[in-house]
N, C-alpha and C. Protein backbone atom coordinates (compact mmCIF):
# COMPACT_ATOMS: atom_id res chain seq x y z
N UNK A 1 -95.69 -19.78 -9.21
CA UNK A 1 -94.55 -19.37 -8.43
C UNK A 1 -93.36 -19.13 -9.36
N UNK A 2 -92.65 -18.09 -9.15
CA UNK A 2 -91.74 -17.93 -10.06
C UNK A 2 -90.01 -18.44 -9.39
N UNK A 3 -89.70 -18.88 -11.09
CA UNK A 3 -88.08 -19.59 -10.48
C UNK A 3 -87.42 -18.69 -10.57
N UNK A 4 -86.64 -18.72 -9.42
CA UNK A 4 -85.56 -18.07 -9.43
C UNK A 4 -84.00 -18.47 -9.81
N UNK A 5 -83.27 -17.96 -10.76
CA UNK A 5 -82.09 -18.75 -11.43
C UNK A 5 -80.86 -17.51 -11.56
N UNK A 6 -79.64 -18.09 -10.73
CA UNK A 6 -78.75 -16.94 -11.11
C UNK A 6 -77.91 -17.20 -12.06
N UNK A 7 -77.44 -16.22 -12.56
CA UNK A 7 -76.53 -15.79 -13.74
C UNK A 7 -75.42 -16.50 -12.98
N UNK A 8 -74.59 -17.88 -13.41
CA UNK A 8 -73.71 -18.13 -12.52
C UNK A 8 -72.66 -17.46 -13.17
N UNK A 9 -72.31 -16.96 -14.52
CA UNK A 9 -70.82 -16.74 -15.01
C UNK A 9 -71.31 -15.50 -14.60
N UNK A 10 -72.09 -14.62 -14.46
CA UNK A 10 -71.95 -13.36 -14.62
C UNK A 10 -71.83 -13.16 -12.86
N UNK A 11 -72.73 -13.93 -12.35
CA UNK A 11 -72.21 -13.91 -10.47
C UNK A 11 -71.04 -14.05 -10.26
N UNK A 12 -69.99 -15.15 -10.94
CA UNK A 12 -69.16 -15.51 -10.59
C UNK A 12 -67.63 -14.36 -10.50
N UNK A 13 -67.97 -13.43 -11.86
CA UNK A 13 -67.34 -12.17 -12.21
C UNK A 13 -67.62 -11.29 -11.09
N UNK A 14 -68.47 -10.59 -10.83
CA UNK A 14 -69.12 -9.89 -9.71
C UNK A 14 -68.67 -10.47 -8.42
N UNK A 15 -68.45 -11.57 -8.15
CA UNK A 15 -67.43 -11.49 -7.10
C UNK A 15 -66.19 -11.21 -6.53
N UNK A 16 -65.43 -11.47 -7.83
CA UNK A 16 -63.91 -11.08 -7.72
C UNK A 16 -63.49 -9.63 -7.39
N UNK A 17 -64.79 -8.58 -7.77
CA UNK A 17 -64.88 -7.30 -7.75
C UNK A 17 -65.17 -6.96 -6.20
N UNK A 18 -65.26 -7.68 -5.36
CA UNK A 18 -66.15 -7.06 -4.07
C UNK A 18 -65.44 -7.55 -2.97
N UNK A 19 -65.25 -6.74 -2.07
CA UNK A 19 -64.04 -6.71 -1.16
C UNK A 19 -64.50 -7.90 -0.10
N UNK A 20 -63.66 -8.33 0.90
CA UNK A 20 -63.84 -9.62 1.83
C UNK A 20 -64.55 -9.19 2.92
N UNK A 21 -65.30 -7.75 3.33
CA UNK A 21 -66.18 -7.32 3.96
C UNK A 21 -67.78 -7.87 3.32
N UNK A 22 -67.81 -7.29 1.89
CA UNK A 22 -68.93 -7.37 1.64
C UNK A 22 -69.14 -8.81 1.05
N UNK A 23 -68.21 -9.55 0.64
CA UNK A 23 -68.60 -11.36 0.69
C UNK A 23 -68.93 -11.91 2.19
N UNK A 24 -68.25 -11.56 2.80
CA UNK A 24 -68.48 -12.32 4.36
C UNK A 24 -70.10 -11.96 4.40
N UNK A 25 -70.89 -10.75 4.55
CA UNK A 25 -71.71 -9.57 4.03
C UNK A 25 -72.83 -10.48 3.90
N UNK A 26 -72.52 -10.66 2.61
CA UNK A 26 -73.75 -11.66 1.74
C UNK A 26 -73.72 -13.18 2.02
N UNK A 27 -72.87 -13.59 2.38
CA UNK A 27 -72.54 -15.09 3.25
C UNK A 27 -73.59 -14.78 4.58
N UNK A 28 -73.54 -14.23 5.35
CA UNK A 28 -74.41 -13.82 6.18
C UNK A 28 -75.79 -13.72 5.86
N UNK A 29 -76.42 -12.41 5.27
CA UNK A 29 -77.06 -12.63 4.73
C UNK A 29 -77.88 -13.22 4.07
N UNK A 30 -77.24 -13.86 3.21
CA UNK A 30 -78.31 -15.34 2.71
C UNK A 30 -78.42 -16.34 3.57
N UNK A 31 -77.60 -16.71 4.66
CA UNK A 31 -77.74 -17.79 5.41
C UNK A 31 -79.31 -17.19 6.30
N UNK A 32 -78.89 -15.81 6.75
CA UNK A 32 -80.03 -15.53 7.87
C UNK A 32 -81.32 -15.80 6.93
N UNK A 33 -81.15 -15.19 5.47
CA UNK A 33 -82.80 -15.09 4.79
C UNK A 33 -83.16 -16.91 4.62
N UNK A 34 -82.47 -17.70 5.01
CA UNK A 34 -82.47 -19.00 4.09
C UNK A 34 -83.38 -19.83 5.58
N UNK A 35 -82.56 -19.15 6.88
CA UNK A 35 -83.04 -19.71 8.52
C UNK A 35 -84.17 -19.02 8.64
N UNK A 36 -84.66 -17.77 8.46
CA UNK A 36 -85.70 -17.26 8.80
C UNK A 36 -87.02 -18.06 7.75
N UNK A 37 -86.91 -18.33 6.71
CA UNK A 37 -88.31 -19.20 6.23
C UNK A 37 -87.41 -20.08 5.13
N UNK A 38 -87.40 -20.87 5.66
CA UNK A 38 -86.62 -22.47 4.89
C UNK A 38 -87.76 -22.73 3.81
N UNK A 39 -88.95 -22.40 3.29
CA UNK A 39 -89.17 -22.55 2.00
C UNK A 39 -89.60 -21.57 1.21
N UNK A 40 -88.83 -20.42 1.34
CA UNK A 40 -88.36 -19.43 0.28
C UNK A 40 -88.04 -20.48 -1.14
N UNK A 41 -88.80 -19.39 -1.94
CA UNK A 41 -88.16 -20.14 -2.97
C UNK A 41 -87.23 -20.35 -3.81
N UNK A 42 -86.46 -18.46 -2.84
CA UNK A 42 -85.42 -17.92 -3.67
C UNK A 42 -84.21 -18.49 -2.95
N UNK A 43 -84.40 -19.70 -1.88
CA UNK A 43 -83.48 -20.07 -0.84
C UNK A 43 -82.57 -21.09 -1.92
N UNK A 44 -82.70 -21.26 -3.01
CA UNK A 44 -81.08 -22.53 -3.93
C UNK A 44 -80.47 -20.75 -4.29
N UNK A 45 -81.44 -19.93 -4.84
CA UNK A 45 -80.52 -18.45 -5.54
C UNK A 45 -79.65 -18.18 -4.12
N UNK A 46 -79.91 -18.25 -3.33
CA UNK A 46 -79.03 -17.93 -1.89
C UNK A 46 -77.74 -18.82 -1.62
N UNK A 47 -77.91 -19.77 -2.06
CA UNK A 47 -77.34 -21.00 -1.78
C UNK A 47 -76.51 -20.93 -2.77
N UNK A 48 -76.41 -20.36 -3.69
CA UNK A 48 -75.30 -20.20 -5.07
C UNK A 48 -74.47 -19.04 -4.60
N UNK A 49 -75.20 -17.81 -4.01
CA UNK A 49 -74.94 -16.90 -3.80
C UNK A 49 -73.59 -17.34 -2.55
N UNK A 50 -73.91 -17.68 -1.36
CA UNK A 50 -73.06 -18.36 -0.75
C UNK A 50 -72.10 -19.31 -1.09
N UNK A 51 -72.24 -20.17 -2.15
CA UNK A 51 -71.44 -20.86 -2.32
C UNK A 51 -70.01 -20.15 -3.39
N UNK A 52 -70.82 -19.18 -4.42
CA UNK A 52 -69.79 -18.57 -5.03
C UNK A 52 -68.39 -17.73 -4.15
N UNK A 53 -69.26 -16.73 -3.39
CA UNK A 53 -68.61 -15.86 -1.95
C UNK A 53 -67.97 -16.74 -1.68
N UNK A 54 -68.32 -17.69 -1.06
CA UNK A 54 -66.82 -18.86 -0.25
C UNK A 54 -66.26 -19.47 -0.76
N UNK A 55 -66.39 -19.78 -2.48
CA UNK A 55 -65.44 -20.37 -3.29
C UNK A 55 -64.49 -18.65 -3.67
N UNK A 56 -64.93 -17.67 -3.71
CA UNK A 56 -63.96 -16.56 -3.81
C UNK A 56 -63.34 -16.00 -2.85
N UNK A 57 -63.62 -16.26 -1.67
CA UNK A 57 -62.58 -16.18 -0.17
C UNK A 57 -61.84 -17.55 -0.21
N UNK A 58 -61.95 -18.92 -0.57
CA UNK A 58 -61.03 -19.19 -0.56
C UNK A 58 -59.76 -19.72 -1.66
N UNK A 59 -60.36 -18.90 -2.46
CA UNK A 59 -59.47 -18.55 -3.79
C UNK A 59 -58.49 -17.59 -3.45
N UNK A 60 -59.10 -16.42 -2.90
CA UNK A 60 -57.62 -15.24 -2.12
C UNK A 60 -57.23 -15.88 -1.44
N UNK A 61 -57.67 -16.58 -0.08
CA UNK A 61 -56.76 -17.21 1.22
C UNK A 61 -55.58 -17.93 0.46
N UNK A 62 -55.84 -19.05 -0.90
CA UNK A 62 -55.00 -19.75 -1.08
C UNK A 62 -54.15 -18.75 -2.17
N UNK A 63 -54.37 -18.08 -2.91
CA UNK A 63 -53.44 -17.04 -3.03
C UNK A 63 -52.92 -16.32 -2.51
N UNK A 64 -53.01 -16.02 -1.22
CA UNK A 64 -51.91 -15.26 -0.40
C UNK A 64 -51.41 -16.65 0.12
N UNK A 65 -51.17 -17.77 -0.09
CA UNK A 65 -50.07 -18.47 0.41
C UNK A 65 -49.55 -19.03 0.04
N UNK A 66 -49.54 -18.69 -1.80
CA UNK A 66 -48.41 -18.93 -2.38
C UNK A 66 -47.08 -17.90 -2.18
């Protein structure tokens, strides 16, 4: 079975680039691929994937309130 491992610095760049449509997008997304078969194996790469997206929405939220 092959591991799946993301590039976290290079994910982490690639987010800042992508508008709050297409993070919400992939927040979605990986959640549905993660509910539809819970032992995917690519379901932690999803789980980074999500977690980066919502650490970069709420990096803008708290920058627009400074």
């Amino acid at each position: 079975m092959k591991n799946y491992e993301i590039n976290h610095s290079e994910y982490m760049k690639k987010v800042k680039k992508l508008s709050i449509e297409s993070l919400n997008y992939i927040i979605k997304d990986c959640k549905d691929a993660i509910n539809s078969l819970p032992d995917n194996p690519k379901n932690s790469y999803y789980m980074d994937e999500i977690h980066y997206c919502c650490m970069e929405l709420v990096a803008r939220k708290n920058k627009l309130k400074k």
